[in-house]
Protein backbone atom coordinates (compact mmCIF):
# COMPACT_ATOMS: atom_id res chain seq x y z
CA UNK A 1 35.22 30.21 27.86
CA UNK A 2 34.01 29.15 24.43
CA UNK A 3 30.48 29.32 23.13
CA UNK A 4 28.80 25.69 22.41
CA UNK A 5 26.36 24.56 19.40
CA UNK A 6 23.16 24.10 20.60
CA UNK A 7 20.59 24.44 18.37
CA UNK A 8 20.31 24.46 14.28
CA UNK A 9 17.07 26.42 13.27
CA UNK A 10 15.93 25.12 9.26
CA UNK A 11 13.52 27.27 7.30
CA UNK A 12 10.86 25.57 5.89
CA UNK A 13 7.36 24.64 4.38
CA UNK A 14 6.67 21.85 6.37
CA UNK A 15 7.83 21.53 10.15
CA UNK A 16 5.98 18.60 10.95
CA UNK A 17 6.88 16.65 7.88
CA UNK A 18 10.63 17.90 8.61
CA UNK A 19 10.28 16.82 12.68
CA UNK A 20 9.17 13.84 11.52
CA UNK A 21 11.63 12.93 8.99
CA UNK A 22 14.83 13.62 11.04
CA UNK A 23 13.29 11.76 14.17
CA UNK A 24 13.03 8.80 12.21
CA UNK A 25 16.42 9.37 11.03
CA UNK A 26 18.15 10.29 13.87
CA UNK A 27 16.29 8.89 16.77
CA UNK A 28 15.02 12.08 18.47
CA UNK A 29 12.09 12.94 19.86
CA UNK A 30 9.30 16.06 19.28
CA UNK A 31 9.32 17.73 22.69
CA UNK A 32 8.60 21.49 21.91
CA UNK A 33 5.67 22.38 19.35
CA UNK A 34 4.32 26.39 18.80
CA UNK A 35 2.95 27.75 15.99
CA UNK A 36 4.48 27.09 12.87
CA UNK A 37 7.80 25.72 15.15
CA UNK A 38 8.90 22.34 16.06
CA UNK A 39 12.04 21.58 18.37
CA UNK A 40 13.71 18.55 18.99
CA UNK A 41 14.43 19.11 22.80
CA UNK A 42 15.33 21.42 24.93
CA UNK A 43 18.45 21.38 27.56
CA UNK A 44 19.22 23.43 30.61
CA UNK A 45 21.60 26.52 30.63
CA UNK A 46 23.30 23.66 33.03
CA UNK A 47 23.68 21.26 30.75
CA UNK A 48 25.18 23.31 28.03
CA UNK A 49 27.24 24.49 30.25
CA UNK A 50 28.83 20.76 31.45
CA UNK A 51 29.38 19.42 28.19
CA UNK A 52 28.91 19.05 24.41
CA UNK A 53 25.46 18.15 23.98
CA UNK A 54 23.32 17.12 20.48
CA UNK A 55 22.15 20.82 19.17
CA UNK A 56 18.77 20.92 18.95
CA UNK A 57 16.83 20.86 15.80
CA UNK A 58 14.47 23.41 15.17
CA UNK A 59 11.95 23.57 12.17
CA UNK A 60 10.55 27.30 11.27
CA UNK A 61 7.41 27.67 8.95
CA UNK A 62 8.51 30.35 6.58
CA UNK A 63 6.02 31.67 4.24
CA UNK A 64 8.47 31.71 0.72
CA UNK A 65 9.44 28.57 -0.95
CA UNK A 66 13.21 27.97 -0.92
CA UNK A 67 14.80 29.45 -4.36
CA UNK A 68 17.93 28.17 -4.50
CA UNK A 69 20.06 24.91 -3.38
CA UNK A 70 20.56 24.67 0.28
CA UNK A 71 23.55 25.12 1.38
CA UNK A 72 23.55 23.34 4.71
CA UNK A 73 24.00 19.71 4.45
CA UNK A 74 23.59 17.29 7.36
CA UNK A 75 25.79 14.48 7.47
CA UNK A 76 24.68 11.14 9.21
CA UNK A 77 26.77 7.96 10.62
CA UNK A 78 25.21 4.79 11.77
CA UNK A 79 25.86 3.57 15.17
CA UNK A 80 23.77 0.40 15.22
CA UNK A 81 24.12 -1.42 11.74
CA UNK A 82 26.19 -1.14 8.30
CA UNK A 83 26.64 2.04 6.23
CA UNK A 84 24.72 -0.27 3.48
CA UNK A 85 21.37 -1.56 5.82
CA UNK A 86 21.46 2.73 6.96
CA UNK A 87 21.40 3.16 3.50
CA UNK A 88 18.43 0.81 2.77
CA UNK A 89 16.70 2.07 5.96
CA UNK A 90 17.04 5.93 4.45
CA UNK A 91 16.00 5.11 1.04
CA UNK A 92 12.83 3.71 2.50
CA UNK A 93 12.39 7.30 4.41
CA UNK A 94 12.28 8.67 0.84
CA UNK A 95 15.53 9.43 -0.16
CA UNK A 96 17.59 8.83 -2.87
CA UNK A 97 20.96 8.31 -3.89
CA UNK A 98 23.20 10.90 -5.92
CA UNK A 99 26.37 11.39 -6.73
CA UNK A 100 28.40 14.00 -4.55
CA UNK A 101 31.32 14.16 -6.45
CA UNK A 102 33.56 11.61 -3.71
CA UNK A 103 35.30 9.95 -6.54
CA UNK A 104 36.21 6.19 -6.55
CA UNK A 105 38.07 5.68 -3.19
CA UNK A 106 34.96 6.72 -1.43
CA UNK A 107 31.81 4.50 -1.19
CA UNK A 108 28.84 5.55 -3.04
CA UNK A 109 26.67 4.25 -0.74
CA UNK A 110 26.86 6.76 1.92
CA UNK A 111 26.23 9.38 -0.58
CA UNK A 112 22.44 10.30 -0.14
CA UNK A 113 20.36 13.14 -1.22
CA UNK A 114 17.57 13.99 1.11
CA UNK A 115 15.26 15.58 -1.79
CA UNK A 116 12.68 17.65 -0.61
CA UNK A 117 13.88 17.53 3.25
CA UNK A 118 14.68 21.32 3.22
């Protein structure tokens, strides 16, 4: 048997500003709160263990400010509307767009940079 991914821990500043963010972007829900940690939810050993689940988010209050570009990049796909009303709905979250380097053949659109959201 194979291991599954079930939670991504992020480093950061702000948890609750972070929590909030990515619930409003993704639709999930603060279940777990302890000092200076926020998780998205929590499943059973059993329900790992049945299938591939969403991995947790998790949001850690470090003490240092980050110091270089983050290197862990979450990419999003809408599942109710257009790539281009996501878009819209994102940039009024308080992101912005940037280029990624895609080239032509991909749409700019999609490319957004979530500044300040790690």
């Amino acid at each position: 048997m194979t291991s599954r991914f079930t939670e991504l821990a992020v480093d950061c500043r702000d948890p609750e500003e972070l929590a909030a963010f990515w619930g409003e972007v993704l639709g999930f829900e603060v279940i777990d709160r302890s000092e200076g940690e926020i998780g998205s939810w929590v499943p059973t050993v059993e329900e790992v263990r049945a299938r591939q689940m969403p991995p947790t988010l998790l949001f850690v209050r470090v003490p240092e400010g980050k110091t270089v570009k983050n290197r862990l990049h979450l990419d999003v796909s809408p599942i109710d509307r257009s790539t281009e009303e996501e878009v819209t709905r994102l940039l009024a979250l308080g992101v912005r767009k940037t280029d990624v380097g895609h080239g032509p053949d991909r749409p700019s659109e999609a490319a957004i940079e979530l500044v300040g959201r790690m």
